[in-house]
Protein backbone atom coordinates (compact mmCIF):
# COMPACT_ATOMS: atom_id res chain seq x y z
CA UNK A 1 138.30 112.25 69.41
CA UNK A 2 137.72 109.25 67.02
CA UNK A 3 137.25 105.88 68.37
CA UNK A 4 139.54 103.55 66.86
CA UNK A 5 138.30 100.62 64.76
CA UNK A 6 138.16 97.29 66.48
CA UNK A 7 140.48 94.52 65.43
CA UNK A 8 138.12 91.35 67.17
CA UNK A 9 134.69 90.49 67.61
CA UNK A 10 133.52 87.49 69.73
CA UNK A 11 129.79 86.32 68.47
CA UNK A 12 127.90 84.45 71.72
CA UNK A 13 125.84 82.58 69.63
CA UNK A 14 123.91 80.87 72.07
CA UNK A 15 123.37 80.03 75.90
CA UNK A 16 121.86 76.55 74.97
CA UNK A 17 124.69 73.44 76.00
CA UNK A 18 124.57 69.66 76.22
CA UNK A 19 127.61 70.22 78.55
CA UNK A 20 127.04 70.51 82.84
CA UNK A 21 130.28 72.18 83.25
CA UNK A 22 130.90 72.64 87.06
CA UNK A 23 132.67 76.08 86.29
CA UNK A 24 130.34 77.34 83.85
CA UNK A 25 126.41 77.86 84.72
CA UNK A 26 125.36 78.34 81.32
CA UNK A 27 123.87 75.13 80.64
CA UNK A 28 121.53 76.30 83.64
CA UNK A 29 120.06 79.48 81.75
CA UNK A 30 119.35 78.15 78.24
CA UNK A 31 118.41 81.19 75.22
CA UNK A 32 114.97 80.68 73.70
CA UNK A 33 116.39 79.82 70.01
CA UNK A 34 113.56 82.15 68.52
CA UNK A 35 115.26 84.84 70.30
CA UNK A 36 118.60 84.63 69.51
CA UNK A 37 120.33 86.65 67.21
CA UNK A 38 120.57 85.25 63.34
CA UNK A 39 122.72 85.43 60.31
CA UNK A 40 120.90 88.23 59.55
CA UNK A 41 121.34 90.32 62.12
CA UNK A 42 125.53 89.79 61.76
CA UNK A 43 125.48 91.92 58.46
CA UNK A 44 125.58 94.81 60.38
CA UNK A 45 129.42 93.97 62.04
CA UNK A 46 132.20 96.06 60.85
CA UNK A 47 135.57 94.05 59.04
CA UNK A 48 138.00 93.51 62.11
CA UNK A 49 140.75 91.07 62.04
CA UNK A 50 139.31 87.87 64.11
CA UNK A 51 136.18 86.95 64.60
CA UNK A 52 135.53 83.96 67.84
CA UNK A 53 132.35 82.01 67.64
CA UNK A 54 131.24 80.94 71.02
CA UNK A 55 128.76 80.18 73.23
CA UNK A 56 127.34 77.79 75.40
CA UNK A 57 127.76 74.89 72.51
CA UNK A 58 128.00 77.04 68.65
CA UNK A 59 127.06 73.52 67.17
CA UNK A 60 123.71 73.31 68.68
CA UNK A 61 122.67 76.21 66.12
CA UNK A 62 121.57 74.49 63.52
CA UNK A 63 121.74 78.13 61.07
CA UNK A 64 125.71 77.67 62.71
CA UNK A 65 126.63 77.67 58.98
CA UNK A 66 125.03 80.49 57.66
CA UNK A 67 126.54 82.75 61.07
CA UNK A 68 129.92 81.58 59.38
CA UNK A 69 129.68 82.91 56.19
CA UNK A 70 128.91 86.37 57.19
CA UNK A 71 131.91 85.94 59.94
CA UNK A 72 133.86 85.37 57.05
CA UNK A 73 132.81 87.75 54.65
CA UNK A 74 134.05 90.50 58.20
CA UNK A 75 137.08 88.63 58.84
CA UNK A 76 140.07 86.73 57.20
CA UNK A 77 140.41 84.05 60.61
CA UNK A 78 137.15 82.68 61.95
CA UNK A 79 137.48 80.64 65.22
CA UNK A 80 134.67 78.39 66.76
CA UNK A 81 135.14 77.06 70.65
CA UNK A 82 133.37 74.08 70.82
CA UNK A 83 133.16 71.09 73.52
CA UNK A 84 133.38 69.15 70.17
CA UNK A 85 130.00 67.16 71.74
CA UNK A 86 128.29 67.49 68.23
CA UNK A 87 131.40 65.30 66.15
CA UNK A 88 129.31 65.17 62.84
CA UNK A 89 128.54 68.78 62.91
CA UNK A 90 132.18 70.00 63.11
CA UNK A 91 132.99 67.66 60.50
CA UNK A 92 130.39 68.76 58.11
CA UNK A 93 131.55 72.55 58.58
CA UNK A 94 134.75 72.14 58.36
CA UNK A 95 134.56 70.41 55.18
CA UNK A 96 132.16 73.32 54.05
CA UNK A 97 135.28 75.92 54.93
CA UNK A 98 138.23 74.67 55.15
CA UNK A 99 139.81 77.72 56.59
CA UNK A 100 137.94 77.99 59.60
CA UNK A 101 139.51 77.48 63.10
CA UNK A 102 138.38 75.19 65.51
CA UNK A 103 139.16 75.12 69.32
CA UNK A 104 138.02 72.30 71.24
CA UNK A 105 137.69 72.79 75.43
CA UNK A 106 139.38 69.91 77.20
CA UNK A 107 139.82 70.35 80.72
CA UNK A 108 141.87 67.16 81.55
CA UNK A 109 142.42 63.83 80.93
CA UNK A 110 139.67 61.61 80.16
CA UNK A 111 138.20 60.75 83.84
CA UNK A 112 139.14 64.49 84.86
CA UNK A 113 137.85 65.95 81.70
CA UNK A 114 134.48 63.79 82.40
CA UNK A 115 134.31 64.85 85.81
CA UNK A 116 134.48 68.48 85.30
CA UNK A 117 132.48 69.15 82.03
CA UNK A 118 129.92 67.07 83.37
CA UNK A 119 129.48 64.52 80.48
CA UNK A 120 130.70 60.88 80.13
CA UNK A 121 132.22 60.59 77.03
CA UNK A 122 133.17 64.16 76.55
CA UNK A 123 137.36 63.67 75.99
CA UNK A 124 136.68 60.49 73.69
CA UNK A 125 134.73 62.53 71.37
CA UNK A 126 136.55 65.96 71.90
CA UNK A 127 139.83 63.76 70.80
CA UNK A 128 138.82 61.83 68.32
CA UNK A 129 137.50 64.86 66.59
CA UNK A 130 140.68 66.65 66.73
CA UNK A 131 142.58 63.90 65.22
CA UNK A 132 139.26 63.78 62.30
CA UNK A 133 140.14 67.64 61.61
CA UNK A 134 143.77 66.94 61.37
CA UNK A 135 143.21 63.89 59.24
CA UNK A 136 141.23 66.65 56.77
CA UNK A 137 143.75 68.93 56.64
CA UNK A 138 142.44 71.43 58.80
CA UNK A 139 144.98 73.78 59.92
CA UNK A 140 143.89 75.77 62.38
CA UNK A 141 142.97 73.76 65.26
CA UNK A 142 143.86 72.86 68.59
CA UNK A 143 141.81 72.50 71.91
CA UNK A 144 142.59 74.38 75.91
CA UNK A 145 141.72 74.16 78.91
CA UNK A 146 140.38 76.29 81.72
CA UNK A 147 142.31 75.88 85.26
CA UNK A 148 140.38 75.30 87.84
CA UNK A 149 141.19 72.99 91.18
CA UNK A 150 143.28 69.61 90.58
CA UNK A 151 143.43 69.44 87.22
CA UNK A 152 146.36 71.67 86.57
CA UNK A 153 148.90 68.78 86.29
CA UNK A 154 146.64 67.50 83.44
CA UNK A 155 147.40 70.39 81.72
CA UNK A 156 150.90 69.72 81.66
CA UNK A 157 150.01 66.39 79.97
CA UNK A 158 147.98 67.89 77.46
CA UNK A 159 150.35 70.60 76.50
CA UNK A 160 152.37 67.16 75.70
CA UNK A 161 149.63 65.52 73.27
CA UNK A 162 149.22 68.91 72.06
CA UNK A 163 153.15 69.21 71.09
CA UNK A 164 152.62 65.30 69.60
CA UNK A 165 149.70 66.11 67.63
CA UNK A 166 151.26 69.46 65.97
CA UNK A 167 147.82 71.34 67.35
CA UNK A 168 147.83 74.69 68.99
CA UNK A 169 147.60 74.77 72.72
CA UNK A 170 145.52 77.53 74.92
CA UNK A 171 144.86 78.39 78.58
CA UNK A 172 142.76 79.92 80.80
CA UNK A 173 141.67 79.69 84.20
CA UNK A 174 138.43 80.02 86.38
CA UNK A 175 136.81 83.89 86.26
CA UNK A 176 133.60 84.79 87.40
CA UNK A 177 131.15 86.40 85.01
CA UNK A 178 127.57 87.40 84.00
CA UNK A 179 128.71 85.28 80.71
CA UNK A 180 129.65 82.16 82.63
CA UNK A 181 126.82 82.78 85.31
CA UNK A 182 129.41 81.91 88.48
CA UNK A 183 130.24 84.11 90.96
CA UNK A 184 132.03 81.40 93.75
CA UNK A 185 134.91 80.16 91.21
CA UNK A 186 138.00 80.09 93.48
CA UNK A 187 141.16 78.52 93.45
CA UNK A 188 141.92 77.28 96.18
CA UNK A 189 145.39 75.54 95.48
CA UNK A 190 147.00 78.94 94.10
CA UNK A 191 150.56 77.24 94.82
CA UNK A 192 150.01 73.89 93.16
CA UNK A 193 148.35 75.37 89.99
CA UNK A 194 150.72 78.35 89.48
CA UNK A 195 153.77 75.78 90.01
CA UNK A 196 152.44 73.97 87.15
CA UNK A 197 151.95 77.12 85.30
CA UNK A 198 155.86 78.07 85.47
CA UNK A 199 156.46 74.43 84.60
CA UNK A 200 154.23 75.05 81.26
CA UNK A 201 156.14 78.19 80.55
CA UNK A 202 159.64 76.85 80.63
CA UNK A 203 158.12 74.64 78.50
CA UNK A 204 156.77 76.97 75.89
CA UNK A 205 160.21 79.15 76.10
CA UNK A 206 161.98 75.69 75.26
CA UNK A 207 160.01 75.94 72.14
CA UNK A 208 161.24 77.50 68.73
CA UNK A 209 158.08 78.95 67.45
CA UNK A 210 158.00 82.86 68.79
CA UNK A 211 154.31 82.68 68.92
CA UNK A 212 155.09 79.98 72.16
CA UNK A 213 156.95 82.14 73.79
CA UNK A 214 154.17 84.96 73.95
CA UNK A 215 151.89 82.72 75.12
CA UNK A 216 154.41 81.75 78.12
CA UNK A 217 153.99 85.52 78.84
CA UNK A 218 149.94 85.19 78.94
CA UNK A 219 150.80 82.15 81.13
CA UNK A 220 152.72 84.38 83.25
CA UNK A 221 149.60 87.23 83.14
CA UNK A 222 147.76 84.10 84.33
CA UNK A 223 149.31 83.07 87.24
CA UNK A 224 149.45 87.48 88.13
CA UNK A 225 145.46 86.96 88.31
CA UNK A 226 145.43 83.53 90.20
CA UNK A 227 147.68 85.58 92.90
CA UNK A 228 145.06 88.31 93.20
CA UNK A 229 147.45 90.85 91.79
CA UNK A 230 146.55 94.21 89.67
CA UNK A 231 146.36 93.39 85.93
CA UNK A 232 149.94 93.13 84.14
CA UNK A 233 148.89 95.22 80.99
CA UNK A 234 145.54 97.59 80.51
CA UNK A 235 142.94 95.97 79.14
CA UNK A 236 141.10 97.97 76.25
CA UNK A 237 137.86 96.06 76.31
CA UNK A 238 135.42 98.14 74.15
CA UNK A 239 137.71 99.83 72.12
CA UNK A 240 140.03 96.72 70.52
CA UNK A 241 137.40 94.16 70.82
CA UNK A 242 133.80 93.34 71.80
CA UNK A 243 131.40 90.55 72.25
CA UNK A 244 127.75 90.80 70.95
CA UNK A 245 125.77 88.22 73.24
CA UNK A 246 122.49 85.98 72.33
CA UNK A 247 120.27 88.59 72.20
CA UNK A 248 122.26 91.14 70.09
CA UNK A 249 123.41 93.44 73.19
CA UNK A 250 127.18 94.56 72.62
CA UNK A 251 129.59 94.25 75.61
CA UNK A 252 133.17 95.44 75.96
CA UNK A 253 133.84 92.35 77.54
CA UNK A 254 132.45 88.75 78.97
CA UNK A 255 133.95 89.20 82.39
CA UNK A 256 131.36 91.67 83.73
CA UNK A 257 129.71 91.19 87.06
CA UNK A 258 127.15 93.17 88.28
CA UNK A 259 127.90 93.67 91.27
CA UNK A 260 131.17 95.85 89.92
CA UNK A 261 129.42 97.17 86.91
CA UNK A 262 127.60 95.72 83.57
CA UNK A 263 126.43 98.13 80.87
CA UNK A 264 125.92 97.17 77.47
CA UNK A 265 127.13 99.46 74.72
CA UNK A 266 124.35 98.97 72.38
CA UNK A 267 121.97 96.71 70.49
CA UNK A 268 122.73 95.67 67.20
CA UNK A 269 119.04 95.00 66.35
CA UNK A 270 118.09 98.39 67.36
CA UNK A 271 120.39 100.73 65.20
CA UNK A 272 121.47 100.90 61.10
CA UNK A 273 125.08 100.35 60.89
CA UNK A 274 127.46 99.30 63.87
CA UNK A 275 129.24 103.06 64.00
CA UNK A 276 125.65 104.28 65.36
CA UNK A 277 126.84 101.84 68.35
CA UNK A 278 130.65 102.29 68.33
CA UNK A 279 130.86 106.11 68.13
CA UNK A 280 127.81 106.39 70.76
CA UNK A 281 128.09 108.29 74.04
CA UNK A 282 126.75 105.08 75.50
CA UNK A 283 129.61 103.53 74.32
CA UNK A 284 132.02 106.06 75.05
CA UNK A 285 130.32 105.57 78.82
CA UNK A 286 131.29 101.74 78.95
CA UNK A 287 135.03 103.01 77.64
CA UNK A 288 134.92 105.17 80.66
CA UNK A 289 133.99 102.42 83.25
CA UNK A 290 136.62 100.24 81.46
CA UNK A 291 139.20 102.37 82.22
CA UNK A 292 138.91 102.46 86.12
CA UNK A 293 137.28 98.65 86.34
CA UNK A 294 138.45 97.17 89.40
CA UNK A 295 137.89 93.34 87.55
CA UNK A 296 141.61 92.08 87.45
CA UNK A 297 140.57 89.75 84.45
CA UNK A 298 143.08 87.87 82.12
CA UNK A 299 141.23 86.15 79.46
CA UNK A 300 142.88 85.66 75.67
CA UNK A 301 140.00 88.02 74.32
CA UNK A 302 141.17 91.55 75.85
CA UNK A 303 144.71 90.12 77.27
CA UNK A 304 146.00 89.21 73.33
CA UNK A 305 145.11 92.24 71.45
CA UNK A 306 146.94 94.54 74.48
CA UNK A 307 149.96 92.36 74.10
CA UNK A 308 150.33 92.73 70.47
CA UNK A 309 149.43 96.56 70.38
CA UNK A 310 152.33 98.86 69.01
CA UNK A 311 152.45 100.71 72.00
CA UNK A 312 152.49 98.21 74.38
CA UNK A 313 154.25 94.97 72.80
CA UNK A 314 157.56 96.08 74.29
CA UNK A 315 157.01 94.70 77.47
CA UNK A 316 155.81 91.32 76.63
CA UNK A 317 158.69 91.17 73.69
CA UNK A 318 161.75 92.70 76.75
CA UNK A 319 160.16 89.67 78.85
CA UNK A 320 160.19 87.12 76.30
CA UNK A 321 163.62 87.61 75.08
CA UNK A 322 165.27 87.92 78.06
CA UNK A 323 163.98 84.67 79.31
CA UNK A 324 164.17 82.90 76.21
CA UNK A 325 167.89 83.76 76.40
CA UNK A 326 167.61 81.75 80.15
CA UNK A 327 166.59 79.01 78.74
CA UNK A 328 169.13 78.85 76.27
CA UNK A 329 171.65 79.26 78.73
CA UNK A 330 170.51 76.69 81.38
CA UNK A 331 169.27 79.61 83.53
CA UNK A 332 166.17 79.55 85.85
CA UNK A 333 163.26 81.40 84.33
CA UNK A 334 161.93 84.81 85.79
CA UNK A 335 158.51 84.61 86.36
CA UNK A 336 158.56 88.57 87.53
CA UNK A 337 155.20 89.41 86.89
CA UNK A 338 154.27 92.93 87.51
CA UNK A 339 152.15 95.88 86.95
CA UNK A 340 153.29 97.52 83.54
CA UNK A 341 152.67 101.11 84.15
CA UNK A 342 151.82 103.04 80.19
CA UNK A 343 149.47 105.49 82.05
CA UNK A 344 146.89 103.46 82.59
CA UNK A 345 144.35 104.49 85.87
CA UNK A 346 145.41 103.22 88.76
CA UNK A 347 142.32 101.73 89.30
CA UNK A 348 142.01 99.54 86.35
CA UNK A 349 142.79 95.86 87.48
CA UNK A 350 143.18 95.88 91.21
CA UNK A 351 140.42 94.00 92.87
CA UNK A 352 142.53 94.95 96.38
CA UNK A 353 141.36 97.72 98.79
CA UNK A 354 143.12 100.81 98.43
């Protein structure tokens, strides 16, 4: 059978971060910069749709430039995720491409944001360069935050600025990971933070841009993990995205854990062109283990492309219009999360014991 192309590609850049986020361990276990993966090496990616940028900190490469104009040579929408610690440096590249996208990780208000990224200062100069990129014309930007304890009524406030400020708004909340190097994030308060979740999604139904709306429905997938259910909708990891890390290895995912499973599909150092990877039986292997992996993971990169898929959009489009019409109407919202059954295994999603 032939493997399907993928539509998005997520480029770790780097491990290295001036950032001591309390839900990220990263900034613990630093790359070596000699051995990370270059410019070079990206050639080899097929053309997909989206291409993220991450890492650690992108901005502490200081080749960060030349990584960008092979992503966009693959891709028509480049994304970086930044803490937006290194202000000059996002300037300078996003005067050098105007087109890219830049996502800035705030995870409160300023004492809160502080607090949990570890870095005094952190929300000043994550703000201020927002509002520089705006000033620029930039178009695509916007900044999110990741939910962890106490600081999910902040993110009701900075939905607000977000709505002021004309920027796009994301969410996520704690996972554990080999990629964030945490295997004790909880949440603790699963009733305080998912209340604050349906408050955000009223919110975002209120709204008259469609793409709102969906993300309300991510919200909802959110708040379906937080509770410990089975994933909403499968999650293709492998097949309509992957992630290459530091070192060049090629993942389905960044929500592995070891102690479930962790294979890589490939290296991209180590083979010609990327179909000697994608149309492997290694990588049909990792497919495999994707399709019965008991991780109930709801992150943007595998929960997006599933939502928008042909065969699969129904659901989140039946959802969104029938509570958009609630809104309209005065009614309450329907946060009826559940397990969308397309013939996925059973399996897939559902960290409970069977």
């Amino acid at each position: 059978m032939q493997v399907p192309a993928p539509t998005d590609i997520s480029i770790i850049t780097t491990y290295r971060c001036p950032m001591k986020c309390k839900m990220c361990n990263i900034w613990q276990n630093p790359t070596n910069p000699k051995e990370e993966i270059t410019a070079k090496d990206l050639e080899i990616l097929p053309n997909v749709k989206f291409i993220n940028i991450t890492g650690g900190e992108p901005f502490v490469r200081e080749d960060l430039a030349d990584i960008v104009e092979v992503a966009f040579r693959k891709a028509p929408r480049v994304v970086i995720s930044t803490s937006g610690w290194f202000e000059d440096r996002v300037i300078a590249l996003a005067k050098r491409f105007p087109n890219i996208g830049i996502r800035i990780s705030i995870e409160g208000l300023s004492q809160k944001n502080d607090e949990l990224r570890g870095r005094e200062g952190g929300f000043d100069k994550g703000l201020r360069t927002l509002l520089t990129l705006r000033e620029m014309g930039i178009k695509d930007v916007g900044f999110g935050i990741t939910v962890s304890n106490n600081n999910s009524a902040d993110m009701l406030s900075l939905y607000q600025l977000s709505k002021k400020l004309n920027m796009e708004f994301a969410t996520a909340a704690f996972h554990n990971s080999y990629y964030f190097h945490k295997d004790d994030n909880v949440i603790s308060n699963k009733e305080e933070v998912c209340n604050n979740f349906a408050k955000l999604i009223e919110l975002q139904l209120k709204e008259k841009h469609p793409k709102s709306w969906f993300r309300a429905f991510f919200n909802m997938g959110l708040i379906n993990y937080i509770e410990g259910n089975r994933r909403m909708l499968p999650c293709e990891a492998g097949t309509i995205n992957f992630f290459i890390d530091p070192w060049g290895e090629v993942y389905p995912c960044n929500g592995l854990e070891p102690k479930y499973w962790k294979e890589s599909m490939g290296n991209i150092r180590q083979v010609r062109n990327f179909a000697e990877i994608w149309e492997s039986e290694q990588a049909a292997h990792v497919r495999e283990k994707v399709r019965s992996c008991p991780k109930n993971c709801w992150m943007v990169g595998t929960a997006s492309p599933v939502m928008k898929k042909p065969a699969y959009i129904k659901h989140p489009l039946k959802w969104v219009l029938r509570n958009k019409l609630n809104v309209m109407l005065g009614r309450p919202v329907c946060i009826d999360k559940q397990w969308y059954d397309v013939g996925q295994d059973p399996r897939q999603g559902d960290l409970q014991p069977r």
